[in-house]
C-alpha atoms as a PDB file:
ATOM      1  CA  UNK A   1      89.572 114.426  82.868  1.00  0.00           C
ATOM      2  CA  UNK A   2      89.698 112.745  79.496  1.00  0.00           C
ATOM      3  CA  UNK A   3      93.077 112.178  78.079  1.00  0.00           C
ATOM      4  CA  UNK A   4      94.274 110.724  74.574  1.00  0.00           C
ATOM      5  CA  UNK A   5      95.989 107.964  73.587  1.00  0.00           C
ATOM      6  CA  UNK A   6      99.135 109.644  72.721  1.00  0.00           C
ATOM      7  CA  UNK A   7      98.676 111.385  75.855  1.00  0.00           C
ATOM      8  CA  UNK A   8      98.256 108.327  77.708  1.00  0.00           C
ATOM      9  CA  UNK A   9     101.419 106.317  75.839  1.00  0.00           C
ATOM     10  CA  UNK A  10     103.396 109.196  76.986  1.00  0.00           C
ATOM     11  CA  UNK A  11     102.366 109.106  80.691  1.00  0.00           C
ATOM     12  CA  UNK A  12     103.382 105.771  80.802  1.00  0.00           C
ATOM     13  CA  UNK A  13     106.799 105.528  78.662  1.00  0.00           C
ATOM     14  CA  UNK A  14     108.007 108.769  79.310  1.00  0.00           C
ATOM     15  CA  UNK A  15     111.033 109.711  78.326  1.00  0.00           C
ATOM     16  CA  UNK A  16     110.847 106.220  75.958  1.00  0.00           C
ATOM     17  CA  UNK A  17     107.971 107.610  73.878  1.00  0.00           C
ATOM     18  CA  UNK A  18     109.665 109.094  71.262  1.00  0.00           C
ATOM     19  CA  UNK A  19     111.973 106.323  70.116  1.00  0.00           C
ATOM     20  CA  UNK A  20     108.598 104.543  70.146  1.00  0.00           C
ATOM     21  CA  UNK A  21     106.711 106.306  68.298  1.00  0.00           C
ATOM     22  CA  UNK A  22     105.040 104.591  64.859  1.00  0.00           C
ATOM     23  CA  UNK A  23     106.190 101.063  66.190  1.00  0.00           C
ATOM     24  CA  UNK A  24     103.768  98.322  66.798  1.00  0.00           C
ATOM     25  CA  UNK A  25     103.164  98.147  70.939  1.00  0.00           C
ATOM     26  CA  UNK A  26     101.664  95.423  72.604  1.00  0.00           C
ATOM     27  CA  UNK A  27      99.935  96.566  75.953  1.00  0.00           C
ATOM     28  CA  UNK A  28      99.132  93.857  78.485  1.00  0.00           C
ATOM     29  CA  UNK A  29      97.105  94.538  81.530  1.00  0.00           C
ATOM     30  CA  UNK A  30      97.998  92.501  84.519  1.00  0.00           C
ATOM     31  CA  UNK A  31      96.727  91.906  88.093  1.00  0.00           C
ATOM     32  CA  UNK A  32      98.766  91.063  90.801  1.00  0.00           C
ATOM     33  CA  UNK A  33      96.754  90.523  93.697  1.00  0.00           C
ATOM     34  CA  UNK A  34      97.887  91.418  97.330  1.00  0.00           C
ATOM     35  CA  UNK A  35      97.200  90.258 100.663  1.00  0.00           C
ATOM     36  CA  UNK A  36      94.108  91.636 101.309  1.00  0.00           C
ATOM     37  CA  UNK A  37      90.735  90.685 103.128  1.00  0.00           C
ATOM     38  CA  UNK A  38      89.011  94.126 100.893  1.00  0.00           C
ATOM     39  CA  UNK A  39      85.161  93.221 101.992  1.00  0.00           C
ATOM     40  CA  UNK A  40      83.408  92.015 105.324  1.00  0.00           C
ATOM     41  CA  UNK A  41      80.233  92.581 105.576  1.00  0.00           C
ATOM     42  CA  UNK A  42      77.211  91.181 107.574  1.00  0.00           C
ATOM     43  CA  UNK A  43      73.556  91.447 106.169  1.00  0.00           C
ATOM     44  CA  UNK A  44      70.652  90.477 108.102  1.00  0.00           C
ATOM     45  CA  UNK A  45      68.276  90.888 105.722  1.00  0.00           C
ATOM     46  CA  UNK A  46      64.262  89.793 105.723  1.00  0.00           C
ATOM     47  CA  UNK A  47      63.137  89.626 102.103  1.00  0.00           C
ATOM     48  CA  UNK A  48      63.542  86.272 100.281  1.00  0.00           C
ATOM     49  CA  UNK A  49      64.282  87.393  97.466  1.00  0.00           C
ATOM     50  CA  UNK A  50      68.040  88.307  98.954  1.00  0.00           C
ATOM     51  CA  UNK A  51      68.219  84.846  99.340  1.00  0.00           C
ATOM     52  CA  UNK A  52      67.202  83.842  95.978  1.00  0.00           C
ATOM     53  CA  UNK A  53      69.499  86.632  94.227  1.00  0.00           C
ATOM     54  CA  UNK A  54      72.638  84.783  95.946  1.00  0.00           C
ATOM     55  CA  UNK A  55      71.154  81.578  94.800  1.00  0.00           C
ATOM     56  CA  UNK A  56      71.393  80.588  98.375  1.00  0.00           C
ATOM     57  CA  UNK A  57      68.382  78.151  97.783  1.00  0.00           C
ATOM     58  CA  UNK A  58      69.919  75.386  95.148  1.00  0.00           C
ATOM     59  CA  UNK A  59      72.653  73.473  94.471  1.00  0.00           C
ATOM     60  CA  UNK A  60      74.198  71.792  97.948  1.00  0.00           C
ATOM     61  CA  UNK A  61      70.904  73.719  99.438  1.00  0.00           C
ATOM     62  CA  UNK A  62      68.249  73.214  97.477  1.00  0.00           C
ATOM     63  CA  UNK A  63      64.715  72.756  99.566  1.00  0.00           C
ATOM     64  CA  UNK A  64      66.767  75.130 102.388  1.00  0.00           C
ATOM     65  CA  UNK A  65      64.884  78.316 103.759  1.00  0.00           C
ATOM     66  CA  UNK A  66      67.712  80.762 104.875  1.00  0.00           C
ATOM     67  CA  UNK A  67      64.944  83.477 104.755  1.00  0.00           C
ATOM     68  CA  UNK A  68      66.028  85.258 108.808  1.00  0.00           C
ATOM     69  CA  UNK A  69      69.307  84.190 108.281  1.00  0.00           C
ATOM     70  CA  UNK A  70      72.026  86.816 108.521  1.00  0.00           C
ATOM     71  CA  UNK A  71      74.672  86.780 105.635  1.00  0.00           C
ATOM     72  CA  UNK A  72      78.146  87.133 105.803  1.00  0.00           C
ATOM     73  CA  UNK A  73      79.857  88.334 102.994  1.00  0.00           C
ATOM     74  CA  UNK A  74      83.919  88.402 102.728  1.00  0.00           C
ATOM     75  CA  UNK A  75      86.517  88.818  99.565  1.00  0.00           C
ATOM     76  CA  UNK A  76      89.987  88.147  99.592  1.00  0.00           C
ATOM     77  CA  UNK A  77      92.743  88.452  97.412  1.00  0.00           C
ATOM     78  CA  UNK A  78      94.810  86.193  96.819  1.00  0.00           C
ATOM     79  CA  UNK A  79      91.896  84.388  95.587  1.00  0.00           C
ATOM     80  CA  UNK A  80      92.591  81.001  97.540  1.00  0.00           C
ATOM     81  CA  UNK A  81      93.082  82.643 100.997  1.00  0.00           C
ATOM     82  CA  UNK A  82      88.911  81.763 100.585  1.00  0.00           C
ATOM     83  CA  UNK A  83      90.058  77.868 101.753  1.00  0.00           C
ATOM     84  CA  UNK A  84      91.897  78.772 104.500  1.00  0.00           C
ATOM     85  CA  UNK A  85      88.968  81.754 105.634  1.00  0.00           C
ATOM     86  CA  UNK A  86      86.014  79.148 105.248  1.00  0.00           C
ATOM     87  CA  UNK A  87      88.015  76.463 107.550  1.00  0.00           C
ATOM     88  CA  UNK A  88      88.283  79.583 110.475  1.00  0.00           C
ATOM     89  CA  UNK A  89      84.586  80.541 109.824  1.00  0.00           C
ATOM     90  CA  UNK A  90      83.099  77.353 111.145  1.00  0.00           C
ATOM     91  CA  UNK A  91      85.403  76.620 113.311  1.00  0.00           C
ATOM     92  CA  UNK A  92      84.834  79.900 115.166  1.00  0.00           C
ATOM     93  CA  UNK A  93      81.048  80.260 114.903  1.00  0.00           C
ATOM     94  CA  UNK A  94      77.671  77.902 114.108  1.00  0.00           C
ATOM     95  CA  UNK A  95      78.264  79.085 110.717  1.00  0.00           C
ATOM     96  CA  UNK A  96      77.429  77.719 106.977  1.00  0.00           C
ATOM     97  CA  UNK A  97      79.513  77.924 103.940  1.00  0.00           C
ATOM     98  CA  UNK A  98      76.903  79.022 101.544  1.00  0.00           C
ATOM     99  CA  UNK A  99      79.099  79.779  98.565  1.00  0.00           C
ATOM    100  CA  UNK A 100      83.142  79.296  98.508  1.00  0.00           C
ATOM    101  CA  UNK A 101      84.753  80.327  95.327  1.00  0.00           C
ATOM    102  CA  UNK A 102      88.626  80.320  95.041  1.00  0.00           C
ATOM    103  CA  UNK A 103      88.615  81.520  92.100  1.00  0.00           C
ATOM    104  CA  UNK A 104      87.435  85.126  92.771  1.00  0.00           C
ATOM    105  CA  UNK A 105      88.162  84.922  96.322  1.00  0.00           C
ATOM    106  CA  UNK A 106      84.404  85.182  97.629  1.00  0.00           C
ATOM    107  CA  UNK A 107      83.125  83.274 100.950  1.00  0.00           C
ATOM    108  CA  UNK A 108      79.217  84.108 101.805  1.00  0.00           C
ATOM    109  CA  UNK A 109      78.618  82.396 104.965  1.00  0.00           C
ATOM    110  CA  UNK A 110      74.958  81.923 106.733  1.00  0.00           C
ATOM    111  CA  UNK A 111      73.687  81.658 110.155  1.00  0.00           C
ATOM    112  CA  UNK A 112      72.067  83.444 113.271  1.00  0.00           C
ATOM    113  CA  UNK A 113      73.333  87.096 113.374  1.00  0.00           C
ATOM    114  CA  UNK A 114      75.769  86.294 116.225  1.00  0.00           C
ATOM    115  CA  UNK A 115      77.302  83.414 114.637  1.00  0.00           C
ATOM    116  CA  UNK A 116      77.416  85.374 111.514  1.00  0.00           C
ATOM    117  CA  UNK A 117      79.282  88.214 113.135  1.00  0.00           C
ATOM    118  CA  UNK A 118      81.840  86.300 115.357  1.00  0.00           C
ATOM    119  CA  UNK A 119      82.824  84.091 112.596  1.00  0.00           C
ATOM    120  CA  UNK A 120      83.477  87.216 110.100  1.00  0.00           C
ATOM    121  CA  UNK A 121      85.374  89.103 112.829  1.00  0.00           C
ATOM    122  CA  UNK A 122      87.051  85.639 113.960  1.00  0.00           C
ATOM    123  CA  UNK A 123      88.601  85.578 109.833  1.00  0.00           C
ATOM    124  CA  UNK A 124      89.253  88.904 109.256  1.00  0.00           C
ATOM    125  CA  UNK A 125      91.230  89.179 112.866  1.00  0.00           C
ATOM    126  CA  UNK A 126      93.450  85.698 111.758  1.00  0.00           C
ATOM    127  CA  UNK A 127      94.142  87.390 108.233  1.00  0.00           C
ATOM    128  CA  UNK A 128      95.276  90.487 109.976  1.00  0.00           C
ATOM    129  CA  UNK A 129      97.034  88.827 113.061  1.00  0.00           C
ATOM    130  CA  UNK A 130      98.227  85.632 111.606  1.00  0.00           C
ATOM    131  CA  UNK A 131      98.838  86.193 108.213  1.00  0.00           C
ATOM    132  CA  UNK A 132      99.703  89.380 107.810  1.00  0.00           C
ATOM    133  CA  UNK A 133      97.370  90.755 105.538  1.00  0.00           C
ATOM    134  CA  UNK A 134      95.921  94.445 105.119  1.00  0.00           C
ATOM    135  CA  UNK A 135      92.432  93.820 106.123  1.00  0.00           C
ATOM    136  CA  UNK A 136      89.141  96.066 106.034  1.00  0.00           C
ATOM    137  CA  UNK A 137      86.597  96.739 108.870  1.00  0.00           C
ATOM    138  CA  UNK A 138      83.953  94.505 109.704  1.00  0.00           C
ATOM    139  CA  UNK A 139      80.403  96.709 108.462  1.00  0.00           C
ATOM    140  CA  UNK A 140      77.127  95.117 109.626  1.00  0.00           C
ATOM    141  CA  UNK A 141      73.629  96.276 108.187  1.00  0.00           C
END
């Protein structure tokens, strides 16, 4: 369903929309992020090309194969829970830290598919025990 502008001013101001008509409004959009762990996922894929797409095969680990290795993948908001979910990872599991980025809140982590799993599990179950956060399930594929 397709609404208008108008339509959509109104929704929002309500009863307010009236005395605001023909005025000059300034709309911000903002995101306030929550206490969430939203993905967790673990990928044992077998093509390299997986690999490649995540760029899992420069920077820090350039001339690494991870071709075999499962793939964890986990997002959080707020975006610098990531620190605190990277230090749990490897100390839980035989784990890598394959890409960290606080400032989206993404953590891909690398490793044999047991490590993988028991050091996703072993973050998501601190964010939801510890920390309180609202966490998602842990999908493997």
């Amino acid at each position: 369903m397709q609404i208008t502008r108008e339509q959509l001013l109104e929704r929002i101001f309500h009863n307010d929309y009236e005395n605001l008509k023909g005025k000059k409004l300034r709309m911000t959009r903002v995101r306030v992020p929550g206490k969430e762990v939203c993905l967790a996922h673990v990928i044992s894929p077998s093509d390299k090309s997986v690999y490649q797409n995540l760029a899992l095969h420069i920077g820090v680990h350039e001339g690494e194969d991870h071709t075999g290795e499962a793939i964890g993948l986990i997002r959080f908001t707020p975006w610098e829970s990531v620190v605190v979910a990277a230090d749990i990872a490897v100390k839980s599991a035989n784990v890598q830290i394959c890409f960290m980025d606080r400032f989206c809140g993404s953590l891909i982590l690398s490793g044999r598919l047991s490590d993988v799993q028991t050091a996703v599990e072993a973050v998501v179950r601190f964010f939801d025990e510890e920390l309180g956060f609202a966490v998602c399930e842990v999908h493997k594929s």
